[in-house]
C-alpha atoms as a PDB file:
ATOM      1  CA  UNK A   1       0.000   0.000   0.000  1.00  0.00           C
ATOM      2  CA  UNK A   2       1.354   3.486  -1.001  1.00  0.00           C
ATOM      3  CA  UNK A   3      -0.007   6.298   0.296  1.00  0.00           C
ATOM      4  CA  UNK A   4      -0.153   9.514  -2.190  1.00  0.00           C
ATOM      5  CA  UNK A   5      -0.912  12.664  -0.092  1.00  0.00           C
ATOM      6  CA  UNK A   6      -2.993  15.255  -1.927  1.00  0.00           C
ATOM      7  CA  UNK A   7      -2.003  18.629  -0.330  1.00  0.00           C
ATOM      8  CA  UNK A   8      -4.388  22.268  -0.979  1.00  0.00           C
ATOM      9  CA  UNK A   9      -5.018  22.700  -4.687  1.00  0.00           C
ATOM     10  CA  UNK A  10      -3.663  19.399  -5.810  1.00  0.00           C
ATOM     11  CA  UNK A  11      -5.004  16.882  -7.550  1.00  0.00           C
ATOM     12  CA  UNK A  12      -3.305  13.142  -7.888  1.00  0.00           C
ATOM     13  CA  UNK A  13      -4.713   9.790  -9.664  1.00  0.00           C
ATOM     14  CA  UNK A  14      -3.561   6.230  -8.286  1.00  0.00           C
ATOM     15  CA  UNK A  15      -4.396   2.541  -9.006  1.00  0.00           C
ATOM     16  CA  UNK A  16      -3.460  -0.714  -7.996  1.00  0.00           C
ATOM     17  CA  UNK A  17      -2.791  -0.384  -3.845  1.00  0.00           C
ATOM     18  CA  UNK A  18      -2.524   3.217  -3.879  1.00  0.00           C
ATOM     19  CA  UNK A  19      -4.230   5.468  -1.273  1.00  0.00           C
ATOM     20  CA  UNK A  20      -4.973   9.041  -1.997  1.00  0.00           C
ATOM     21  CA  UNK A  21      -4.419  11.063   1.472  1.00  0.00           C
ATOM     22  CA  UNK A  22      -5.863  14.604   2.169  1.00  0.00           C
ATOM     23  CA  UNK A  23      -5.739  16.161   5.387  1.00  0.00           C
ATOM     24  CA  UNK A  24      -7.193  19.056   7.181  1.00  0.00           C
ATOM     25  CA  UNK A  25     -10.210  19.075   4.683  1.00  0.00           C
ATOM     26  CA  UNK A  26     -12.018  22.594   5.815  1.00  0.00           C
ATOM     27  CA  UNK A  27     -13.938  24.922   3.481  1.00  0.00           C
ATOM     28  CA  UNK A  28     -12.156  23.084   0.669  1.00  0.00           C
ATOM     29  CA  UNK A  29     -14.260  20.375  -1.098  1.00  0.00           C
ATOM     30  CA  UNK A  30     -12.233  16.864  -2.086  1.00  0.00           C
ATOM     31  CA  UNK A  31     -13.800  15.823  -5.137  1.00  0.00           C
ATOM     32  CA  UNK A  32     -12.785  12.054  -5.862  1.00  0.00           C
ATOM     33  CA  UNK A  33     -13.333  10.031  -8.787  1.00  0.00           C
ATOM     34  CA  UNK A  34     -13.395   6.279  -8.988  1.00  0.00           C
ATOM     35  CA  UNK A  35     -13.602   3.660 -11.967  1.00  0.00           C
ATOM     36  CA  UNK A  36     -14.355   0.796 -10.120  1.00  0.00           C
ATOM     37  CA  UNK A  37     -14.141  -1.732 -13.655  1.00  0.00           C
ATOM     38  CA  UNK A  38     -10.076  -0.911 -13.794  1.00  0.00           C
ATOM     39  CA  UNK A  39      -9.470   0.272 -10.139  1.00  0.00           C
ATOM     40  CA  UNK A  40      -8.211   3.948 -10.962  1.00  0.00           C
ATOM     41  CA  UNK A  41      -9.360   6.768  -8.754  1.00  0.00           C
ATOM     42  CA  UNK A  42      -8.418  10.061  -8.438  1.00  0.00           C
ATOM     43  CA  UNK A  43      -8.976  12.996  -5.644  1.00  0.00           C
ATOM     44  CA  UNK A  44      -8.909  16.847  -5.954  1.00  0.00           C
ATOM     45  CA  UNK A  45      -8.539  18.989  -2.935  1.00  0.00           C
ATOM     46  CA  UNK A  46     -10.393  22.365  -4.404  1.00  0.00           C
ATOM     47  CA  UNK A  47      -9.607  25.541  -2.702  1.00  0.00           C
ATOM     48  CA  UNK A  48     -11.802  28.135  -4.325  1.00  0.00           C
ATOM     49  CA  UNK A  49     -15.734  27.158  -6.027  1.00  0.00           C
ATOM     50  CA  UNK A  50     -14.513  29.723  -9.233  1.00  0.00           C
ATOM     51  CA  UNK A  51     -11.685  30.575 -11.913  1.00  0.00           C
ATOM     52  CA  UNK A  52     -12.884  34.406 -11.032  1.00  0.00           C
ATOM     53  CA  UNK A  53     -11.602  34.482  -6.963  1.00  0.00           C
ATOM     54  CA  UNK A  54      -8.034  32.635  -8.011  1.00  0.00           C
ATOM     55  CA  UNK A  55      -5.193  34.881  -9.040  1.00  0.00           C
ATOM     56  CA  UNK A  56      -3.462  32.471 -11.613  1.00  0.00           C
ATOM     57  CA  UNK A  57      -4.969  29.956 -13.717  1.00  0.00           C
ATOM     58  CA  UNK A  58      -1.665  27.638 -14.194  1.00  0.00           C
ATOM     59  CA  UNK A  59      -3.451  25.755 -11.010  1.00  0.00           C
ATOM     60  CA  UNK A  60      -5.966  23.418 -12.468  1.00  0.00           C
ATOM     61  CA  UNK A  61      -6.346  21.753  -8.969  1.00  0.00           C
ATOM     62  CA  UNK A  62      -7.299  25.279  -7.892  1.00  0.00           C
ATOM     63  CA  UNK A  63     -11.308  25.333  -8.633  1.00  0.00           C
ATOM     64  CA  UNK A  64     -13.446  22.348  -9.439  1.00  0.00           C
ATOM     65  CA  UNK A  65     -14.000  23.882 -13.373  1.00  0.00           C
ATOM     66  CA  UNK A  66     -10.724  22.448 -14.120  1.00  0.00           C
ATOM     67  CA  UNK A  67     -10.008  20.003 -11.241  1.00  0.00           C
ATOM     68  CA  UNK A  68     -12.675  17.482 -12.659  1.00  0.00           C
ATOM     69  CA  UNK A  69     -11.482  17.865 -16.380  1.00  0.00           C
ATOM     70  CA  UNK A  70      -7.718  17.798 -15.521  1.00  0.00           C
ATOM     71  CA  UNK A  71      -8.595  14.666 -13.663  1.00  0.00           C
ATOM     72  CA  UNK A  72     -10.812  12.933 -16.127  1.00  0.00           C
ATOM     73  CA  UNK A  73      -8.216  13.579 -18.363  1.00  0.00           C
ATOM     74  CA  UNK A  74      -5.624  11.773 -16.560  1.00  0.00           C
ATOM     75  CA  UNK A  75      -7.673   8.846 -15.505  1.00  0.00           C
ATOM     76  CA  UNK A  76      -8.968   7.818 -19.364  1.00  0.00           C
ATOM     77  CA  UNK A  77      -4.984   8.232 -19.477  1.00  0.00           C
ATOM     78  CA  UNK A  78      -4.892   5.333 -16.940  1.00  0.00           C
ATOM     79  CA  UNK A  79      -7.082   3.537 -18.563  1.00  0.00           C
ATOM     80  CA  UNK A  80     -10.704   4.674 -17.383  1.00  0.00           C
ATOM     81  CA  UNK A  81     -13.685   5.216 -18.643  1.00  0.00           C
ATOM     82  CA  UNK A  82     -15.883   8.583 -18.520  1.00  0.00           C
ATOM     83  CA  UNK A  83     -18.743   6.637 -18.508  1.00  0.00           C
ATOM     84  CA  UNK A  84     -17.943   4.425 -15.930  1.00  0.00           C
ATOM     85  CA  UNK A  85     -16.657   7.226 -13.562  1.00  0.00           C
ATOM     86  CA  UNK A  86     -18.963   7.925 -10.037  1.00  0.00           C
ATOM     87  CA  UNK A  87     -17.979  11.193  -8.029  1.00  0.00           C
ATOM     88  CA  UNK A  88     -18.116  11.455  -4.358  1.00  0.00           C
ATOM     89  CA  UNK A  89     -17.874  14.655  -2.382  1.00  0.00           C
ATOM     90  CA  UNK A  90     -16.361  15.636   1.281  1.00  0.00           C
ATOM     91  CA  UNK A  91     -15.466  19.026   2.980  1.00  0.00           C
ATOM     92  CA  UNK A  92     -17.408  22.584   2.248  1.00  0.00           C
ATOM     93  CA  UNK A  93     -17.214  22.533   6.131  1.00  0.00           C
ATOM     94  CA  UNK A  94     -18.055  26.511   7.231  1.00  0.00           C
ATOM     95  CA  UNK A  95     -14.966  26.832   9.713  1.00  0.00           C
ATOM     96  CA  UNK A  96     -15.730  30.458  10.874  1.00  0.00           C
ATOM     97  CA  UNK A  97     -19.966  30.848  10.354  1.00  0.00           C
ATOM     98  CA  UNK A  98     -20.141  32.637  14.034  1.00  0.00           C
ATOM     99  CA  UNK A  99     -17.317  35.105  12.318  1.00  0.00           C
ATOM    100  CA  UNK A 100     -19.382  35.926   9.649  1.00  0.00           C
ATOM    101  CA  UNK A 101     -22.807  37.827   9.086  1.00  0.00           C
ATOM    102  CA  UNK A 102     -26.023  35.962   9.326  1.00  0.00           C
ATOM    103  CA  UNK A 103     -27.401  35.037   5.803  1.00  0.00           C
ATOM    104  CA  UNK A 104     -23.764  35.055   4.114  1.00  0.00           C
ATOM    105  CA  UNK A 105     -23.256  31.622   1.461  1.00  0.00           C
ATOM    106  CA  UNK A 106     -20.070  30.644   3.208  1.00  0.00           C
ATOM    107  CA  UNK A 107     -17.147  29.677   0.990  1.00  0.00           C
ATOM    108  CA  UNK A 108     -17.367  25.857   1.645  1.00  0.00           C
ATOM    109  CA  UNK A 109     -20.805  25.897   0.312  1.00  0.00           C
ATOM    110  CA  UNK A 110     -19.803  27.332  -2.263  1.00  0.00           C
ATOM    111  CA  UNK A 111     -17.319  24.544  -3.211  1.00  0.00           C
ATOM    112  CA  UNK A 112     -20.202  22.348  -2.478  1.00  0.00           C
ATOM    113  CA  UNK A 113     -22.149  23.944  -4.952  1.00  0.00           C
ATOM    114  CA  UNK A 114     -19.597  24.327  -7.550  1.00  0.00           C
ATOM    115  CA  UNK A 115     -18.444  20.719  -7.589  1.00  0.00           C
ATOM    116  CA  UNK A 116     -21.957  19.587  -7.662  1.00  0.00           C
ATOM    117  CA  UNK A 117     -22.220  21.687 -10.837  1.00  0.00           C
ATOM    118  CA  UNK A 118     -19.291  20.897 -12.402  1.00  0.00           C
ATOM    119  CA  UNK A 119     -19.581  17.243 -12.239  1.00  0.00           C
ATOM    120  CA  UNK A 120     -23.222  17.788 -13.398  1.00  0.00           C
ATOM    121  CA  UNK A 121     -22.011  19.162 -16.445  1.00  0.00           C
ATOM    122  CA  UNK A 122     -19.324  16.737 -17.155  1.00  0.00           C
ATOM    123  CA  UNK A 123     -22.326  14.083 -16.446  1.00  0.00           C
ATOM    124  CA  UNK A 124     -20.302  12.453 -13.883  1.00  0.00           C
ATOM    125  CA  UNK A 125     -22.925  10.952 -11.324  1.00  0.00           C
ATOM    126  CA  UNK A 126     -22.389  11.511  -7.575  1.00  0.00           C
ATOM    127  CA  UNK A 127     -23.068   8.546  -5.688  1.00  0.00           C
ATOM    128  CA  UNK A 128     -21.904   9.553  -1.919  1.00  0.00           C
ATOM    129  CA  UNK A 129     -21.439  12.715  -0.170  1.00  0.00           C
ATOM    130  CA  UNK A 130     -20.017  13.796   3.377  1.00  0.00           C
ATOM    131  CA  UNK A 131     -20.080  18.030   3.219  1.00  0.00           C
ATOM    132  CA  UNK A 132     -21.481  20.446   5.422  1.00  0.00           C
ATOM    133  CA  UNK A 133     -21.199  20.859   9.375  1.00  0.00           C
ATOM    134  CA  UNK A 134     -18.311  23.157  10.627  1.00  0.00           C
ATOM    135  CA  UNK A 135     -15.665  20.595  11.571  1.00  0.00           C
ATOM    136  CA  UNK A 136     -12.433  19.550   9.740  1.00  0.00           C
ATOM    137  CA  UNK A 137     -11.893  16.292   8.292  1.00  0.00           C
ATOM    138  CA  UNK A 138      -9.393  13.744   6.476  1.00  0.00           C
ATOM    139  CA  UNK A 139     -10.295  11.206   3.339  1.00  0.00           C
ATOM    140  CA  UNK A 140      -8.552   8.646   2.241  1.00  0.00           C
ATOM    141  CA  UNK A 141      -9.352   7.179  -1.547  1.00  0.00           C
ATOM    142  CA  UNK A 142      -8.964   2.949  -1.409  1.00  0.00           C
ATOM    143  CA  UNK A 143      -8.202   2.666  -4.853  1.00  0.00           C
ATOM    144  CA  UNK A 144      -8.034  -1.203  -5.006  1.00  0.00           C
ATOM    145  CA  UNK A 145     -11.813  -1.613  -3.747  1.00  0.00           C
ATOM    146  CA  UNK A 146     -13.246   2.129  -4.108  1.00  0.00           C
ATOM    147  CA  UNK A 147     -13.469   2.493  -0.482  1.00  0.00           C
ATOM    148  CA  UNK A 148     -13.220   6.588   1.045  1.00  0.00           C
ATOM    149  CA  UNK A 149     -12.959   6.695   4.652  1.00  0.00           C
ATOM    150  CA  UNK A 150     -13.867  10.096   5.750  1.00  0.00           C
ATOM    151  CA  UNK A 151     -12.643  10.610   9.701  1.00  0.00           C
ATOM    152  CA  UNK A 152     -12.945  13.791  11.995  1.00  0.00           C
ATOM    153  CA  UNK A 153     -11.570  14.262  15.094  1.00  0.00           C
ATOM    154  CA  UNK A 154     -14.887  15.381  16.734  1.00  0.00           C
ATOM    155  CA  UNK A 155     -17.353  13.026  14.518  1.00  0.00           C
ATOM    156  CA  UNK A 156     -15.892   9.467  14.189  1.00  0.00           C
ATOM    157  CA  UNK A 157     -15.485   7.913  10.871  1.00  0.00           C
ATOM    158  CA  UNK A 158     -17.918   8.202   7.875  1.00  0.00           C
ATOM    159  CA  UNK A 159     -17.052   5.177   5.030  1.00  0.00           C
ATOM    160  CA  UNK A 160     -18.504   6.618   1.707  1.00  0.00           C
END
């Protein structure tokens, strides 16, 4: 088993025994990917829900608009199919809601909402979702059987 950490506005694919790592998911959505017919998966960790709010563009990991292309890209590269691809969804936790005005979208749900959206429009279907709440949390991508176990230090373990 090899574990790949994804860091803040990265993006990696794996296969075989591999296990995509992020950590410290906040605001930020992971969008992951998964081919279950040739066991290739891939995870973005998303820092921003649009192009517009990022200062460069030479970040595809940056915003899900690229993120999901860059990584359907690489995993047909790998040998995966578009139409075989399922989506699952953690983070777009609001850290600091009591720090901001009542009413106000907070950034994570906006990376909720922009993943949702993109993946819509790519016609990838997402079968599992952990977002919301305002805690922290870490996923790790099982690329040999699909499995994401989603864990938080104040919520126990979510398997997705």
């Amino acid at each position: 088993m090899t574990e790949i950490l994804v860091r803040v506005a990265d993006l990696r694919i794996g296969g075989g025994d591999d296990v995509l790592v992020t950590i410290g998911l906040g605001s930020c959505v992971a969008i992951i990917l998964y081919d279950a017919a040739v066991r290739v998966g891939g995870l973005a960790h998303v820092l921003l829900p649009s192009p517009a709010l990022s200062r460069g563009s030479a970040n595809p990991a940056r915003v899900p608009q690229t993120a999901v292309p860059a990584m359907l890209s690489e995993m047909a590269n790998a040998g995966a199919s578009p139409r075989r691809i399922k989506a699952r969804l953690v983070g777009g936790a609001s850290m600091f809601a009591a720090l901001s005005t009542p009413g106000t979208i907070q950034m994570g749900e906006r990376n909720v909402v922009a993943a949702r959206h993109t993946l819509a429009s790519a016609g990838v279907p997402i079968v599992g979702e952990a977002v919301g709440g305002d805690f922290g949390r870490t996923v790790r991508l099982h690329v040999r059987d699909g499995r994401v176990d989603v864990t938080s230090v104040m919520h126990g373990n979510v398997v997705l």
